[in-house]
Protein backbone atom coordinates (compact mmCIF):
# COMPACT_ATOMS: atom_id res chain seq x y z
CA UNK A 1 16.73 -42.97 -75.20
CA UNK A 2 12.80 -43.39 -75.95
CA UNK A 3 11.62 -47.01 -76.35
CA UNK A 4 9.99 -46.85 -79.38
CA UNK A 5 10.84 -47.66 -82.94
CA UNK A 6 9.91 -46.51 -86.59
CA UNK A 7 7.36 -48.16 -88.01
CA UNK A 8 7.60 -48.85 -92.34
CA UNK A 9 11.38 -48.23 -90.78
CA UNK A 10 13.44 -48.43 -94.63
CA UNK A 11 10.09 -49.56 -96.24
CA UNK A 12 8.76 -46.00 -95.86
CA UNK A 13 5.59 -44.83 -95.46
CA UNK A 14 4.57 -43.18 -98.33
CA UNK A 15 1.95 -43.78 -101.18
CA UNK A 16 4.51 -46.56 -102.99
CA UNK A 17 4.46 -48.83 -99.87
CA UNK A 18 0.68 -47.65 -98.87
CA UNK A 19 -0.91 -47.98 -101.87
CA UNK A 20 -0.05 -51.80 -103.10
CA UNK A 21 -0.04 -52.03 -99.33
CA UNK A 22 -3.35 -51.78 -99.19
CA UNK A 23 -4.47 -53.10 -103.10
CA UNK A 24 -3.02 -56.19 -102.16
CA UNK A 25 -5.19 -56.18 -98.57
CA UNK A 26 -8.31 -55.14 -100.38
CA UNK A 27 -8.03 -57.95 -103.18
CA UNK A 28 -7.14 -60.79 -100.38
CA UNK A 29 -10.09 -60.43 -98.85
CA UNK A 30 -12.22 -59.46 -101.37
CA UNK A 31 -11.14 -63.00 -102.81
CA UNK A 32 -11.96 -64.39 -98.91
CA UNK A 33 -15.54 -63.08 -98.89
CA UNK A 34 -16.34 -64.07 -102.18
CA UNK A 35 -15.17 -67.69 -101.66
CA UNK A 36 -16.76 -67.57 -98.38
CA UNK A 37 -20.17 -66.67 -99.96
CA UNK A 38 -19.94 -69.29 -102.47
CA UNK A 39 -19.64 -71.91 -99.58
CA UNK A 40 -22.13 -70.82 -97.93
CA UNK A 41 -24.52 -71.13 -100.94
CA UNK A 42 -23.42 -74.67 -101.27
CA UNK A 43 -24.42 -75.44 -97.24
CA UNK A 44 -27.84 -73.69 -98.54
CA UNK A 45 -28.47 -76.63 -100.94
CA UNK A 46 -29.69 -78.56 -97.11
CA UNK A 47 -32.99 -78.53 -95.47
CA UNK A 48 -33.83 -75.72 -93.35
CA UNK A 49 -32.63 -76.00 -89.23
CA UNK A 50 -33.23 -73.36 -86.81
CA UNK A 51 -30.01 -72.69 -84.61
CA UNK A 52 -29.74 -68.95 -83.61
CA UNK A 53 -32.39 -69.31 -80.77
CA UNK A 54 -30.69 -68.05 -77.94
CA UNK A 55 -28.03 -66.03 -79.34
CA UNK A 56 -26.47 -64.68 -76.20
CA UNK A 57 -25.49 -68.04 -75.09
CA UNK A 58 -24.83 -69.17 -78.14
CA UNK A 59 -22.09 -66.31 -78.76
CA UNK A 60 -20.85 -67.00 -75.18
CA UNK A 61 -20.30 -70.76 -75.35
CA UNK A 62 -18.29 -69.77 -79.22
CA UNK A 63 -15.75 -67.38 -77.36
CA UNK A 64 -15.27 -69.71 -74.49
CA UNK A 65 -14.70 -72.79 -76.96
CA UNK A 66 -12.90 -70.72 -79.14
CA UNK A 67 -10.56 -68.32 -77.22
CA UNK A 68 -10.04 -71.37 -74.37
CA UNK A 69 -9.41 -73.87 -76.84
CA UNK A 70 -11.24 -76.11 -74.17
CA UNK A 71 -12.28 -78.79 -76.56
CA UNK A 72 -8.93 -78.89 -78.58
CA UNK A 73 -6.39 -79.02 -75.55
CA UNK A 74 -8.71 -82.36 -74.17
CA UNK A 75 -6.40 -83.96 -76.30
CA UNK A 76 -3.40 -83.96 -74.36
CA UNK A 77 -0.16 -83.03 -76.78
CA UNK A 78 -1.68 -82.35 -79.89
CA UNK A 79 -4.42 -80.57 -78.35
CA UNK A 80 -1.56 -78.21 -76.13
CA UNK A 81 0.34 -77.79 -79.21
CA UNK A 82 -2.44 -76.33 -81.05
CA UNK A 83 -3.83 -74.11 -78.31
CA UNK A 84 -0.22 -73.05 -77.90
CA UNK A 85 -0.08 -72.14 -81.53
CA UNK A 86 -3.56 -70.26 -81.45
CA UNK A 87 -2.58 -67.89 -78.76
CA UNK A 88 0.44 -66.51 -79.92
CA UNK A 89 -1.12 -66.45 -83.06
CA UNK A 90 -3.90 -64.05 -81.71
CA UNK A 91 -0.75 -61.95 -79.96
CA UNK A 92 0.69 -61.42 -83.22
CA UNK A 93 -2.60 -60.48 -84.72
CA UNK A 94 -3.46 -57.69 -82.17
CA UNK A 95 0.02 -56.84 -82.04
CA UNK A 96 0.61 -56.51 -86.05
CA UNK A 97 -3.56 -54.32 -85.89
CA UNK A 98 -1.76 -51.78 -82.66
CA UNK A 99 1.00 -51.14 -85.52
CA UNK A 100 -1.54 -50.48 -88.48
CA UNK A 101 -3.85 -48.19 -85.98
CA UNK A 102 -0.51 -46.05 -85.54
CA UNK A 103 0.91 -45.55 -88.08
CA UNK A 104 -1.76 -45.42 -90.26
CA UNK A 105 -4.20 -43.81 -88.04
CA UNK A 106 -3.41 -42.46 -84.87
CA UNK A 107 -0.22 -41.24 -85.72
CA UNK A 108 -1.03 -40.26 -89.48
CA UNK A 109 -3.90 -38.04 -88.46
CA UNK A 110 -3.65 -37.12 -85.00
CA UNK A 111 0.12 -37.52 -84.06
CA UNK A 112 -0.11 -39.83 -81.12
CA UNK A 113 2.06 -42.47 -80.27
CA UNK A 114 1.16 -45.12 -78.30
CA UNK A 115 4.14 -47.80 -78.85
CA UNK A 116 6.42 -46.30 -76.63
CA UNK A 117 8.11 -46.51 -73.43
CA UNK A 118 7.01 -49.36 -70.95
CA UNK A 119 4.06 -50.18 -73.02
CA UNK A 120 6.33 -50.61 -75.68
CA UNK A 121 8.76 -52.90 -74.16
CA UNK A 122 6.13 -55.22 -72.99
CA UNK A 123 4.96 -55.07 -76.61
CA UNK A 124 7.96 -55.98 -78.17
CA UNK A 125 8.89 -58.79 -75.80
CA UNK A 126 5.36 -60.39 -75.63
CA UNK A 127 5.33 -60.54 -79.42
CA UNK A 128 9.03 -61.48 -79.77
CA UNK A 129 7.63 -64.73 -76.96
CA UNK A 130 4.85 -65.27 -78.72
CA UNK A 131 6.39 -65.85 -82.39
CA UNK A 132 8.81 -68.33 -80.97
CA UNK A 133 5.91 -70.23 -78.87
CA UNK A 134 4.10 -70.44 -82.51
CA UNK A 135 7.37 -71.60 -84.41
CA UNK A 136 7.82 -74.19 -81.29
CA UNK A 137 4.19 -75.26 -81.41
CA UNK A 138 4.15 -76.02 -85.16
CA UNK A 139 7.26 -77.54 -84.78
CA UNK A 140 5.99 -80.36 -82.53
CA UNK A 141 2.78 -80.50 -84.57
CA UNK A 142 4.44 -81.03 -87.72
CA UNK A 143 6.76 -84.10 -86.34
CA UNK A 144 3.41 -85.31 -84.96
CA UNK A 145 2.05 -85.65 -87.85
CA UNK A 146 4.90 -86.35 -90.30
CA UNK A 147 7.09 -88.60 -87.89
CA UNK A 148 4.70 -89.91 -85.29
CA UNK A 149 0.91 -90.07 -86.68
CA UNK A 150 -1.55 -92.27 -84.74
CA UNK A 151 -3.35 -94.26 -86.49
CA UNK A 152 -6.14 -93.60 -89.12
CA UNK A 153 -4.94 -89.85 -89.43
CA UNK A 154 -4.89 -89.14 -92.62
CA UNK A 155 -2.10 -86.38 -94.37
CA UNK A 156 -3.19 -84.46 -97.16
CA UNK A 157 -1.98 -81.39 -99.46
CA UNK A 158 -3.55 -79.21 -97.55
CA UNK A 159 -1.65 -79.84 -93.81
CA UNK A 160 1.62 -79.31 -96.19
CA UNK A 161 0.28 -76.13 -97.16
CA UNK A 162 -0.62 -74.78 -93.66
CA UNK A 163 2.50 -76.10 -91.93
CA UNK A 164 4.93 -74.07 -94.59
CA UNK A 165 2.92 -71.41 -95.46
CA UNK A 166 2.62 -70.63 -91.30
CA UNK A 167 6.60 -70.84 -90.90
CA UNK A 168 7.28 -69.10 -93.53
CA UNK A 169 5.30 -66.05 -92.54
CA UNK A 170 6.86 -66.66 -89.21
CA UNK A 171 10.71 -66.90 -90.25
CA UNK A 172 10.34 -64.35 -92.26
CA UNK A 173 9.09 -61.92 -89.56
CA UNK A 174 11.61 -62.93 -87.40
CA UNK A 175 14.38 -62.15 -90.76
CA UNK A 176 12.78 -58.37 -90.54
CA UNK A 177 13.13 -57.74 -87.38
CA UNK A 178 16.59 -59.17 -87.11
CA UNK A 179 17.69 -56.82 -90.00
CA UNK A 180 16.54 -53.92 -88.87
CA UNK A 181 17.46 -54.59 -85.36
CA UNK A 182 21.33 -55.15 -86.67
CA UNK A 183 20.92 -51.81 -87.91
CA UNK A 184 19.31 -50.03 -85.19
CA UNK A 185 19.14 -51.56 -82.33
CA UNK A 186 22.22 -53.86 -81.44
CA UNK A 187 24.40 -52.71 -78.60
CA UNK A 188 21.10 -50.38 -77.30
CA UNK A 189 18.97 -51.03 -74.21
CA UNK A 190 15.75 -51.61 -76.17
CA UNK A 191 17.39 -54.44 -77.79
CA UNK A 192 17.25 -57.17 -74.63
CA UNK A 193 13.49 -56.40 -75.34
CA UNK A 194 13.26 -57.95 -78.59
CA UNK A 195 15.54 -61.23 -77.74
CA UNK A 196 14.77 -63.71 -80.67
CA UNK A 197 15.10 -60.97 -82.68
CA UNK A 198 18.32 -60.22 -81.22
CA UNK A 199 19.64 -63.55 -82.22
CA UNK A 200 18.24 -63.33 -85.20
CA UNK A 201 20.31 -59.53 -85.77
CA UNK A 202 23.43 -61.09 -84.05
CA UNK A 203 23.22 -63.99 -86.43
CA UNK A 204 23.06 -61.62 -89.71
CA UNK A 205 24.88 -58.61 -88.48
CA UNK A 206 28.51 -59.16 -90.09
CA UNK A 207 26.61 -58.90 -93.37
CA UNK A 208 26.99 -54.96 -93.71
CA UNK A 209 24.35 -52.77 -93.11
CA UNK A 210 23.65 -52.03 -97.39
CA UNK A 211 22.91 -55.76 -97.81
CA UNK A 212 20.99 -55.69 -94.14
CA UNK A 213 18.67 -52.86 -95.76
CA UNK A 214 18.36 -54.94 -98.81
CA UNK A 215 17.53 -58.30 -97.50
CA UNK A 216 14.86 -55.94 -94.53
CA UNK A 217 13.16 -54.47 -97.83
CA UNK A 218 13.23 -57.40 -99.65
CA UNK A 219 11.66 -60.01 -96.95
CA UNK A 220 9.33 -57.34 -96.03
CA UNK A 221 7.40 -57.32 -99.18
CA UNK A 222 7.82 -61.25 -99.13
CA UNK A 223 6.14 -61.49 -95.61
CA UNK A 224 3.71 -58.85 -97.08
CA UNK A 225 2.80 -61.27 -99.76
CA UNK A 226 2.61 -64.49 -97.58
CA UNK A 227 -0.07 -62.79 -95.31
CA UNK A 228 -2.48 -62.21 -97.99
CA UNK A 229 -1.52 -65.41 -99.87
CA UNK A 230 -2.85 -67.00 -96.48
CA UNK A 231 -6.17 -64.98 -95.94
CA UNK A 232 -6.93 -66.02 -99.96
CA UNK A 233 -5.95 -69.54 -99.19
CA UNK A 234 -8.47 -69.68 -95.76
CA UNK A 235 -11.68 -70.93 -98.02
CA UNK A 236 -10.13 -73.42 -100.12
CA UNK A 237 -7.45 -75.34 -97.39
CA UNK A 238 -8.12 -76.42 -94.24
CA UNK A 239 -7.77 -72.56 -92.99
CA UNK A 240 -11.21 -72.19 -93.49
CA UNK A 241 -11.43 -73.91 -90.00
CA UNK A 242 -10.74 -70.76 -88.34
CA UNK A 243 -14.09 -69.54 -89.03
CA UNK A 244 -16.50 -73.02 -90.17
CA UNK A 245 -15.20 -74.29 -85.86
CA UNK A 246 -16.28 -71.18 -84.45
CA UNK A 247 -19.20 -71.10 -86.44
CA UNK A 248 -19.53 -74.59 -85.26
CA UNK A 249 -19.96 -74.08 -81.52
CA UNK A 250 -22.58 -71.00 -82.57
CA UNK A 251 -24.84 -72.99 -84.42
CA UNK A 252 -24.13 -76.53 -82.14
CA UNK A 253 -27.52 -78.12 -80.69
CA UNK A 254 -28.67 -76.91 -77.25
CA UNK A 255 -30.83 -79.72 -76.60
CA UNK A 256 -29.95 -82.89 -75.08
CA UNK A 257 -27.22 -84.95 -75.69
CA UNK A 258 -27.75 -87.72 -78.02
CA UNK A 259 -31.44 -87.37 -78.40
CA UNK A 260 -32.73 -89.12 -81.65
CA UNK A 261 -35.13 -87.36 -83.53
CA UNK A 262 -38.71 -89.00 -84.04
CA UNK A 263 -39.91 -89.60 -87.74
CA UNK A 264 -43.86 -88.92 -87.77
CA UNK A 265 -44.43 -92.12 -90.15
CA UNK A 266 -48.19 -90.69 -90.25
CA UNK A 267 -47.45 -87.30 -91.90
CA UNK A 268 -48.83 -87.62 -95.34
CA UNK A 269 -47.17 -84.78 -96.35
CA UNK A 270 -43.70 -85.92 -95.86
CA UNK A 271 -42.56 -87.33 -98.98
CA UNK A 272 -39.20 -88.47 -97.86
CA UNK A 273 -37.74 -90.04 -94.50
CA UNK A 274 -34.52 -89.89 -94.25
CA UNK A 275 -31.98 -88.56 -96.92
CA UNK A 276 -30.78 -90.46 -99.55
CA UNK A 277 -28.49 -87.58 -101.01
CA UNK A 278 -26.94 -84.80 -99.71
CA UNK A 279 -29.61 -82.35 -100.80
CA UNK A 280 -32.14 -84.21 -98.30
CA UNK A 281 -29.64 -83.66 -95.21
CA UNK A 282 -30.18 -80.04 -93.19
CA UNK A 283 -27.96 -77.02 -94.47
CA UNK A 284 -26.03 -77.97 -90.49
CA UNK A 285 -24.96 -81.22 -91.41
CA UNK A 286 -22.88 -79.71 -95.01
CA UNK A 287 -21.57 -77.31 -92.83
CA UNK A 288 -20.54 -79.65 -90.57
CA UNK A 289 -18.93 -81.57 -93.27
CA UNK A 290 -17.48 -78.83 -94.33
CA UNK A 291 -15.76 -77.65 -91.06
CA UNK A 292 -14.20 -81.34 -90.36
CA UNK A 293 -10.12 -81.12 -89.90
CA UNK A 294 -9.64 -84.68 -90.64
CA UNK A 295 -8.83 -85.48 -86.74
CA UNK A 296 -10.47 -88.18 -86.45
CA UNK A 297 -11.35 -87.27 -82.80
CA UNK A 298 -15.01 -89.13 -83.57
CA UNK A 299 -13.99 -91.90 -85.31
CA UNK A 300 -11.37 -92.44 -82.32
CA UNK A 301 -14.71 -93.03 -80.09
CA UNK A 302 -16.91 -94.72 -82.45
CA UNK A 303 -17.73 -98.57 -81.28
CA UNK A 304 -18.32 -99.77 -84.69
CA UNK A 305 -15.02 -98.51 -85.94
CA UNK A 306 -13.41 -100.02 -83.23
CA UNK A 307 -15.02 -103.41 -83.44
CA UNK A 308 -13.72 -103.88 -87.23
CA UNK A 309 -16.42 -102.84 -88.59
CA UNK A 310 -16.04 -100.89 -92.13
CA UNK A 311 -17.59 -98.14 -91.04
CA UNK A 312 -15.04 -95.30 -90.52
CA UNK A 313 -16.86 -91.97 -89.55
CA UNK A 314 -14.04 -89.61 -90.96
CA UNK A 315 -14.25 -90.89 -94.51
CA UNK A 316 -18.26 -90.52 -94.16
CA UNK A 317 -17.85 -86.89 -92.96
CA UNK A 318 -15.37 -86.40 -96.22
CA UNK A 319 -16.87 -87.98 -98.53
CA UNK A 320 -20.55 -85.94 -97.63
CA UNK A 321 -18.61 -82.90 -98.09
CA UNK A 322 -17.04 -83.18 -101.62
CA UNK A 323 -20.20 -84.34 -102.74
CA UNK A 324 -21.91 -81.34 -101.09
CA UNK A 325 -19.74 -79.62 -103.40
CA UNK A 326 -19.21 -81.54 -106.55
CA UNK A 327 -22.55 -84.14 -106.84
CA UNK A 328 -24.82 -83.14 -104.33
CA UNK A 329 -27.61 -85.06 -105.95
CA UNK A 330 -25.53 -88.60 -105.45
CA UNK A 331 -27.49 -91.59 -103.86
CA UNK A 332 -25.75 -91.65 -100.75
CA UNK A 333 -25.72 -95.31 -101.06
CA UNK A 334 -23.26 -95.31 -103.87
CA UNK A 335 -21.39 -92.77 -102.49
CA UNK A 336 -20.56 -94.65 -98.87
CA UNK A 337 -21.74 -98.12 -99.47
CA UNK A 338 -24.29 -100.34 -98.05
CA UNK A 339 -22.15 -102.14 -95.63
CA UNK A 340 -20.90 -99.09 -94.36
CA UNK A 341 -24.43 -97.13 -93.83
CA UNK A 342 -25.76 -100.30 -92.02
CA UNK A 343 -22.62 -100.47 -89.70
């Protein structure tokens, strides 16, 4: 037998799957742009700061940072859990873009295959791996923070969303493959290739293959549906970290580490020193405000934090980037409180 499979296999692959297919593809990230571009006018509201000068390392240090995961994983479990999480991730990305070039390309116009034989067993089981690393690694991050959270970390809507929006799209992948699988595949040599999926088909295959092709055509619109439900939910929930941290280590400063920044108290034509709203801080710093996760990483190392004192750098960073959004003009003052700027 050839080690391949059919892809849109009982979905089909004509213009009723292809066309909301795609409609629903278009709209997601039409919606994603668009909110992206209204964020970015917000960060705009800042004072001007140059930081694209040297763009080659800049771009290097981002893919190191972001593809490594070195700065997450310093944090020992949480850290592995997410960087275990992020690469299978990006497997299932590039594996779920090989299938779209194929089918809809390669194959469509050209008629060549390239999911097949070895390459396609190495495929399948990589994938098949690197879904049940993700489920594993969101496991242990979601009894980290439900069951076992340090400290000062604080919970919100949003890590609810993420956590079962993120299963979700993965159960349900593994529920499509496991149907169709218990219909094709089960008792085959290509089968030992796929093994969670196998489970998954063993598990559901005394259900009869009608309500197999059912519940396959059923979840796959479903999974569909939660994949573009998640790129329009990346600029409104925590998602949006995906792109505002790699942004982050583009635009981070290449200059020394902890250099302060000298106020020229004999420029007459400064008019203000300082910022006493959020308008008067540099387009970075909203941006930077904007990209926080909440994980309290700096307020972990801040001395005056950890001397009692009421200055807690994580509600700082949050509470500069709702107002960046909802009151930018807000006397900064009001908005953190004395004791807290002078800590």
């Amino acid at each position: 037998m050839e080690f391949t499979r059919e892809i849109y296999w009982n979905v089909g692959h004509g213009v009723w799957t292809l066309a909301p297919m795609y409609l629903l593809a278009i709209g997601a990230f039409y919606i994603l742009i668009k909110a992206f571009l209204q964020r970015i006018e917000v960060y705009r509201q800042g004072l001007p700061l140059e930081r694209s000068d040297q763009p080659v390392l800049r771009v290097s240090r981002m893919l190191t940072n972001m593809l490594l995961q070195k700065k997450v994983i310093r944090v020992q479990w949480p850290g592995l859990f997410h960087g275990g999480f992020f690469w299978g991730f990006c497997l299932l990305f590039i594996g779920t873009l090989l299938i779209v070039i194929q089918a809809d390309f390669t194959d469509l116009f050209f008629g060549v295959k390239f999911l097949k034989g070895t390459f396609y067993k190495l495929f399948s089981i990589v994938l098949d791996v690197a879904g049940l690393v993700c489920i594993v690694m969101l496991g242990g991050l979601l009894i980290r923070r439900y069951f076992f959270p340090p400290e000062g970390l604080e919970t919100k809507k949003d890590d609810a969303i993420m956590h079962g929006l993120l299963f979700a799209i993965l159960l349900t992948g593994f529920v499509i493959e496991g149907a169709r699988m218990a219909v094709t595949e089960v008792g085959t040599p290509l089968a030992v290739w796929s093994p969670v999926g196998l489970v998954f088909a063993k598990t559901m295959s005394g259900m009869g293959e009608q309500v197999l092709l059912g519940v396959h055509r059923g979840t796959w619109w479903v999974h569909l549906l939660l994949v573009m439900g998640f790129f329009v939910l990346i600029p409104s929930t925590k998602f949006r970290h995906i792109f505002t941290t790699s942004g982050n280590y583009f635009f981070e400063d290449l200059g020394p580490k902890g250099k302060l920044v000298n106020i020229d108290l004999e420029d007459e034509d400064v008019e203000i020193f300082g910022a006493a709203a959020v308008i008067e801080m540099t387009w970075k710093d909203i941006f930077d405000a904007d990209a926080c996760t909440l994980c309290k990483r700096r307020q972990d190392r801040c001395p005056a934090y950890n001397t009692g004192k009421p200055l807690s750098p994580l509600k700082i960073v949050n509470q500069i980037g709702e107002a960046a959004f909802y009151s930018p003009d807000v006397n900064l003052i009001e908005l953190i409180g004395r004791d807290v700027l002078w800590s």
